[in-house]
N, C-alpha and C. Protein backbone atom coordinates (compact mmCIF):
# COMPACT_ATOMS: atom_id res chain seq x y z
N UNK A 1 14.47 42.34 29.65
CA UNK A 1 15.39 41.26 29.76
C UNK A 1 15.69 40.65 28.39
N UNK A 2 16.97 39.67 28.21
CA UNK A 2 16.85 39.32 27.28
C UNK A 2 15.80 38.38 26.19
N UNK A 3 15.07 38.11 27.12
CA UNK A 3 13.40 37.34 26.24
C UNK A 3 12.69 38.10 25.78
N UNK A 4 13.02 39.17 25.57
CA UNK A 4 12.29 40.08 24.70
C UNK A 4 12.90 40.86 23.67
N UNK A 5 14.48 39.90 23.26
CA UNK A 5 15.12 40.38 22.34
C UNK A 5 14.67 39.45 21.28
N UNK A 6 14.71 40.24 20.18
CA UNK A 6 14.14 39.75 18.72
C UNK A 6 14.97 37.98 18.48
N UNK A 7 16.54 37.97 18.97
CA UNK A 7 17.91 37.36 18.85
C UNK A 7 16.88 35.86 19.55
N UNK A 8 16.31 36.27 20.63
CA UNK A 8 16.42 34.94 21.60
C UNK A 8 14.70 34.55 21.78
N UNK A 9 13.61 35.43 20.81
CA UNK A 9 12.89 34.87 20.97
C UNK A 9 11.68 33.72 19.99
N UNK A 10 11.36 32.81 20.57
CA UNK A 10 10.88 31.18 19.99
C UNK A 10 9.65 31.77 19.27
N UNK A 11 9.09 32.30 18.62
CA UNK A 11 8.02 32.55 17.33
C UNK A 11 7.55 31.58 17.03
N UNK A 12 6.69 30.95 15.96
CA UNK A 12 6.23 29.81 15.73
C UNK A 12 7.06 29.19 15.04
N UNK A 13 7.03 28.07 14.89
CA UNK A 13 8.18 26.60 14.56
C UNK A 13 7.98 26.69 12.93
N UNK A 14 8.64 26.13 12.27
CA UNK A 14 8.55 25.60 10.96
C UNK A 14 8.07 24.28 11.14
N UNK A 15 7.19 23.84 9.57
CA UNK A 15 6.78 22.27 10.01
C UNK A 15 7.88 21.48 10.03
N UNK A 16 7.92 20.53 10.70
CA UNK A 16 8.93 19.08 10.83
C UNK A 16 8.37 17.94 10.17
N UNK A 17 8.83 17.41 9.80
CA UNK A 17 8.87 15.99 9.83
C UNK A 17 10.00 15.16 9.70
N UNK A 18 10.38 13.83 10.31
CA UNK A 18 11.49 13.20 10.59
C UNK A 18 10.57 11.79 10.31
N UNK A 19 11.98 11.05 9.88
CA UNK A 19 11.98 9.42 9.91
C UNK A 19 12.35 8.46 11.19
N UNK A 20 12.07 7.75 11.99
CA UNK A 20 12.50 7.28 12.86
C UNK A 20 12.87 5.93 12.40
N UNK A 21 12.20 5.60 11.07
CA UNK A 21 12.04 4.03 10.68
C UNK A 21 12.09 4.02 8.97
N UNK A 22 13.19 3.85 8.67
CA UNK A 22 14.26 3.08 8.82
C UNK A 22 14.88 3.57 9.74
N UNK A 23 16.18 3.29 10.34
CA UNK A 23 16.78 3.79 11.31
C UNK A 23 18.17 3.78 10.86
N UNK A 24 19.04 4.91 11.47
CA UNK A 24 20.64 5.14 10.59
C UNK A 24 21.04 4.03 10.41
N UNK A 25 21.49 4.35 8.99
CA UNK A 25 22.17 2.61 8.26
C UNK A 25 21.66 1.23 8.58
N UNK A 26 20.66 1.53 8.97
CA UNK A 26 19.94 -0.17 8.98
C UNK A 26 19.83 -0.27 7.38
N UNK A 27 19.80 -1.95 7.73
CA UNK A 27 20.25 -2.51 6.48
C UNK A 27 18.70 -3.47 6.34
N UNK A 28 18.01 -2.98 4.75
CA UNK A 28 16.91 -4.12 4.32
C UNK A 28 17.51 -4.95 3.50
N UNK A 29 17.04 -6.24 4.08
CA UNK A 29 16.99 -7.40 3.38
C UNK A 29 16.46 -8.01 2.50
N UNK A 30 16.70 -8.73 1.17
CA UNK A 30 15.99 -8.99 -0.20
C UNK A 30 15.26 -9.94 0.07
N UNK A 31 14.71 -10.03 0.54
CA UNK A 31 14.12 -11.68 0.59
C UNK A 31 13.31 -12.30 -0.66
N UNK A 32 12.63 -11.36 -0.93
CA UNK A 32 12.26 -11.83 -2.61
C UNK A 32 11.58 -10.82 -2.94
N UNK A 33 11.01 -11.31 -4.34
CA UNK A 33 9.87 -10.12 -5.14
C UNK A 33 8.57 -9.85 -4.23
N UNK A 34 8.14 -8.33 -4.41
CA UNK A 34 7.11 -8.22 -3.73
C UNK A 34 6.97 -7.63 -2.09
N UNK A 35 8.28 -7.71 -1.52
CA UNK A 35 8.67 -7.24 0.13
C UNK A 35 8.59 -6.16 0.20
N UNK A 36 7.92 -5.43 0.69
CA UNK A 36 7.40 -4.22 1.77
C UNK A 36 7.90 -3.79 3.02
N UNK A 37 8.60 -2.58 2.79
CA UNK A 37 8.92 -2.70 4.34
C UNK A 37 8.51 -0.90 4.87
N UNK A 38 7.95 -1.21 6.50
CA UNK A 38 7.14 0.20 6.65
C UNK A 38 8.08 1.40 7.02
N UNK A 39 8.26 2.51 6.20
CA UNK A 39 8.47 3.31 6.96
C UNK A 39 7.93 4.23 7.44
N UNK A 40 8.57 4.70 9.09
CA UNK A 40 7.66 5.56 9.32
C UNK A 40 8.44 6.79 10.52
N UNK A 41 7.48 7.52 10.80
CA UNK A 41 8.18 8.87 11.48
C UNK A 41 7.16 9.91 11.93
N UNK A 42 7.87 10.85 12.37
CA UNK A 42 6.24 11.74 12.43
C UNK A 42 6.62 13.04 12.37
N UNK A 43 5.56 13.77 12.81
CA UNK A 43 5.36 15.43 12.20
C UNK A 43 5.05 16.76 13.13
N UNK A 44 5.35 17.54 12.86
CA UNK A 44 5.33 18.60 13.43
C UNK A 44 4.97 20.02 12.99
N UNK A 45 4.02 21.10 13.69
CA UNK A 45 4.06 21.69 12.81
C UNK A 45 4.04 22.92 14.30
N UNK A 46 4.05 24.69 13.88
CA UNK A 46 4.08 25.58 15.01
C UNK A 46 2.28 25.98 15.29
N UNK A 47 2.48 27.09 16.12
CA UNK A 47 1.16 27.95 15.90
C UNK A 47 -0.34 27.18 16.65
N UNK A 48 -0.05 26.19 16.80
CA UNK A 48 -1.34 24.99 17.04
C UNK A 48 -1.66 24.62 15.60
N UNK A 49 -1.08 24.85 14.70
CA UNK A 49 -1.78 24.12 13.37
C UNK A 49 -1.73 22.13 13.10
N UNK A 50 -2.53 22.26 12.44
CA UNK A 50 -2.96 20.67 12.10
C UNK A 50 -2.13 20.19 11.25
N UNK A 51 -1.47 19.15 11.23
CA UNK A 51 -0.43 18.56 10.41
C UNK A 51 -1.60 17.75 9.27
N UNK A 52 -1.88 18.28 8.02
CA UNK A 52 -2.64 17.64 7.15
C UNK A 52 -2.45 16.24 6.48
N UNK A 53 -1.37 16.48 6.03
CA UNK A 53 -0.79 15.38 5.38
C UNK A 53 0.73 15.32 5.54
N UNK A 54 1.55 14.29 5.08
CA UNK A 54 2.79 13.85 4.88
C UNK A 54 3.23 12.84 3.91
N UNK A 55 4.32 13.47 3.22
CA UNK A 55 4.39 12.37 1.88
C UNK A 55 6.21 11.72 2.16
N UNK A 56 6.32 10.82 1.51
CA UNK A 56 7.87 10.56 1.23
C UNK A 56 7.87 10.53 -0.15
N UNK A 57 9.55 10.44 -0.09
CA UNK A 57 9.81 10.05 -2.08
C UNK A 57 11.09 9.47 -1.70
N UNK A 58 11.00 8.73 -2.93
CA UNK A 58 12.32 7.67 -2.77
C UNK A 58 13.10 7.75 -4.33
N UNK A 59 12.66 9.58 -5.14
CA UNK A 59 13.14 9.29 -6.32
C UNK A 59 14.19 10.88 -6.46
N UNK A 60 14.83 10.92 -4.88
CA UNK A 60 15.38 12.84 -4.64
C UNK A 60 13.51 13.94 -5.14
N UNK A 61 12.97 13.26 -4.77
CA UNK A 61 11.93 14.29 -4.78
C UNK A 61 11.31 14.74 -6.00
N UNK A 62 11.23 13.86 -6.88
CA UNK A 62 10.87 14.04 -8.29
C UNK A 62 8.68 13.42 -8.14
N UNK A 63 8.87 12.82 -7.49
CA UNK A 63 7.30 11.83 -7.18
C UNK A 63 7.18 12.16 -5.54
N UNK A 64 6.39 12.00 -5.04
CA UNK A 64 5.82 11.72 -3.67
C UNK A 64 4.73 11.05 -3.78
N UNK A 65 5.01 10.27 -2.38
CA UNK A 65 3.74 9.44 -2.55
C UNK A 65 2.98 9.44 -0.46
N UNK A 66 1.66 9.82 -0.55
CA UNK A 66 0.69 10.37 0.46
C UNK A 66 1.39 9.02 0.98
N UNK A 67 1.72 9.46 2.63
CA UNK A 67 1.71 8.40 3.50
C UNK A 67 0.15 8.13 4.38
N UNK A 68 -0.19 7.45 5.50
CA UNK A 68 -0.93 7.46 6.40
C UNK A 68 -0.78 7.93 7.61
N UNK A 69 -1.62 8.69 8.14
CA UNK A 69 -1.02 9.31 10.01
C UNK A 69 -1.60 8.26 10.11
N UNK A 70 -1.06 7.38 11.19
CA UNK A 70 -1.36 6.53 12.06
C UNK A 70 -1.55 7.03 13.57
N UNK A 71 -1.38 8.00 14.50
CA UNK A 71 -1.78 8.80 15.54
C UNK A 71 -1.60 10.18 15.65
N UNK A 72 -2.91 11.08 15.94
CA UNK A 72 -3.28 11.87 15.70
C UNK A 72 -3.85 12.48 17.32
N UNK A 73 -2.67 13.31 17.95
CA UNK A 73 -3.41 14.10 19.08
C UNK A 73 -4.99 14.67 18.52
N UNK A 74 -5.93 15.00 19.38
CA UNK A 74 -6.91 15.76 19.78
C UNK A 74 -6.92 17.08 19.71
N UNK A 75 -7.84 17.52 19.08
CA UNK A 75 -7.47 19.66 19.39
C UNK A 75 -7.77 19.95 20.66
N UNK A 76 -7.14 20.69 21.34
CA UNK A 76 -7.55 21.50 22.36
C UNK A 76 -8.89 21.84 22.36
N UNK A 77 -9.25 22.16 23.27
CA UNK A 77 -10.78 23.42 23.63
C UNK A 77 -11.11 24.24 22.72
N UNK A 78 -9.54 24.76 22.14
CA UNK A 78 -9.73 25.70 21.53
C UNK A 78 -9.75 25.96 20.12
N UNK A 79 -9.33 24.14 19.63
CA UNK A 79 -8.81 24.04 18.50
C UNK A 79 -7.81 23.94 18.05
N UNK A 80 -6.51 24.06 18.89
CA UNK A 80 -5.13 23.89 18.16
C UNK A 80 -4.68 22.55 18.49
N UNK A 81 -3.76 22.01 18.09
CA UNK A 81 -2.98 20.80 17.92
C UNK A 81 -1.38 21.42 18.59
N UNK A 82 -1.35 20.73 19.36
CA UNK A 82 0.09 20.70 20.10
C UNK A 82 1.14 19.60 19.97
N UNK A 83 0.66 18.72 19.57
CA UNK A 83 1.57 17.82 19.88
C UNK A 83 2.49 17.20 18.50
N UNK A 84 3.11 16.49 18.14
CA UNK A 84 3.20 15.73 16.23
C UNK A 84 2.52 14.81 16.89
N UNK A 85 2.07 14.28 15.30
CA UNK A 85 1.55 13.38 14.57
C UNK A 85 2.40 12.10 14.23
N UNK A 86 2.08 10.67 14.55
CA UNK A 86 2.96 9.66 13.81
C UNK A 86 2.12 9.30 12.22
N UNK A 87 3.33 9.21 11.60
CA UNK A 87 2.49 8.43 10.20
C UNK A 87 3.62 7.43 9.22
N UNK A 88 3.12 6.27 8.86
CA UNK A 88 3.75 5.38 8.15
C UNK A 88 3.56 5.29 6.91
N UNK A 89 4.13 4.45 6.15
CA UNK A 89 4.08 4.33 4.71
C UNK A 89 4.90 2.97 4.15
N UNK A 90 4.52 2.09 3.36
CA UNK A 90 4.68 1.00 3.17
C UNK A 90 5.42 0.85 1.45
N UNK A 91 6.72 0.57 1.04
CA UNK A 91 7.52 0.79 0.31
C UNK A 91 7.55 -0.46 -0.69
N UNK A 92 8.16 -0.70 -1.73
CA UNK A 92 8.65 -2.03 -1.95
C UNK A 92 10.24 -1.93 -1.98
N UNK A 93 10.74 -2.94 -1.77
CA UNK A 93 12.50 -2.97 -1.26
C UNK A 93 12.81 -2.77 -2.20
N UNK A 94 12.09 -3.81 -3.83
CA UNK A 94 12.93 -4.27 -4.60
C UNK A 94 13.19 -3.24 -5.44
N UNK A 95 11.66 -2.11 -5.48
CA UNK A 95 11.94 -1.13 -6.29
C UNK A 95 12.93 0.13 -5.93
N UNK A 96 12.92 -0.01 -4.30
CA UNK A 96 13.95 1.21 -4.26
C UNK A 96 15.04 0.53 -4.31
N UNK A 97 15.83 -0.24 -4.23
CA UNK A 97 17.45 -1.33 -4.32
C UNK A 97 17.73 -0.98 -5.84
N UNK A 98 16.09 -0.67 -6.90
CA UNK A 98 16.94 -0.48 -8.13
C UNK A 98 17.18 0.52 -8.70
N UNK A 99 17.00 1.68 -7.32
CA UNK A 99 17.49 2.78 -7.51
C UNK A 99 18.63 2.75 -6.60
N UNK A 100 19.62 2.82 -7.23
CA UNK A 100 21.02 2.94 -7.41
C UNK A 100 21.66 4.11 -6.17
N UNK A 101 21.73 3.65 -4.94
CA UNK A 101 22.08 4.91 -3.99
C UNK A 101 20.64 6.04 -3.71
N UNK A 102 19.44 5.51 -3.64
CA UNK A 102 18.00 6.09 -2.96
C UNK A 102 18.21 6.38 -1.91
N UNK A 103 17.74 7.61 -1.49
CA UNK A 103 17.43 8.41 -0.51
C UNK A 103 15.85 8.36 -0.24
N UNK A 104 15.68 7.99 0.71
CA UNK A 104 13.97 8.35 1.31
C UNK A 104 13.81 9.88 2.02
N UNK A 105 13.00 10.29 1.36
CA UNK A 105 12.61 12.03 1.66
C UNK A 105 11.44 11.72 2.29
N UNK A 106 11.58 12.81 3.31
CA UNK A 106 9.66 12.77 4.10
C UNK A 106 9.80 14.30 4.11
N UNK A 107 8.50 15.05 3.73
CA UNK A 107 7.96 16.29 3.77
C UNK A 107 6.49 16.34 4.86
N UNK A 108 5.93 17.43 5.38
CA UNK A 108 4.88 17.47 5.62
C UNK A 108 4.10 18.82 5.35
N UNK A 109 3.24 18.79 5.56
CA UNK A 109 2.04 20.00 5.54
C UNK A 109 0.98 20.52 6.41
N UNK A 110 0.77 21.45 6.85
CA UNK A 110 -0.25 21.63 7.84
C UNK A 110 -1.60 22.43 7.01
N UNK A 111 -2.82 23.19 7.98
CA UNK A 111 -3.71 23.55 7.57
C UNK A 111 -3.81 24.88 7.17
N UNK A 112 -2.27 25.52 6.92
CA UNK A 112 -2.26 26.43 6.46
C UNK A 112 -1.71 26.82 5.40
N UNK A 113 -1.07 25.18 4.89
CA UNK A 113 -0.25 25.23 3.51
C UNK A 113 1.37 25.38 3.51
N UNK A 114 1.74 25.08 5.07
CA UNK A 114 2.96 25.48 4.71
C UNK A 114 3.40 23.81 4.63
């Protein structure tokens, strides 16, 4: 049948990770020196592998900086991880506003390096 054509079949995933927070075109507010604001999102990876870490950058990817998983499924019986991972990371406004049109990048990694 066709599920056993090379065309149509699901192999293991590439890792993910996505932002949920900020959210499209939301707008941060200056309120003064020193404001923090969290972003956050989560991760994905195929195979049952372990999502290790996750970084963002707010400089087109020149720096990254280690976020925190904040929830972390359980391994199976067997050891694999099925599910993503959430993880946040805590910014300052003022320094990304003085980058001129910043983009926030999120990458991730699992336990196999990809």
């Amino acid at each position: 049948g066709w599920g056993y054509k090379p065309d149509y079949i699901i192999n293991q995933l590439n890792i993910n990770s996505a932002m949920g927070q900020p959210g499209h075109q939301e707008l941060l507010p200056l309120t003064g020196k020193g404001q923090t604001y969290t972003v956050a999102g989560y991760c994905y990876t195929g195979g049952g592998r372990k999502v290790i870490r996750v970084e963002i950058s707010t400089d087109g990817g020149e720096t990254w900086s280690l976020t925190t998983i904040t929830k972390r499924e359980t391994p199976t019986e067997y050891g694999k991880y099925w599910c993503w991972c959430f993880w946040e990371h805590e910014i300052d406004v003022q320094e990304l506003w003085a980058k001129k049109g910043a983009e926030i990048l999120c990458r991730g990694w699992d336990d196999a390096m990809n």
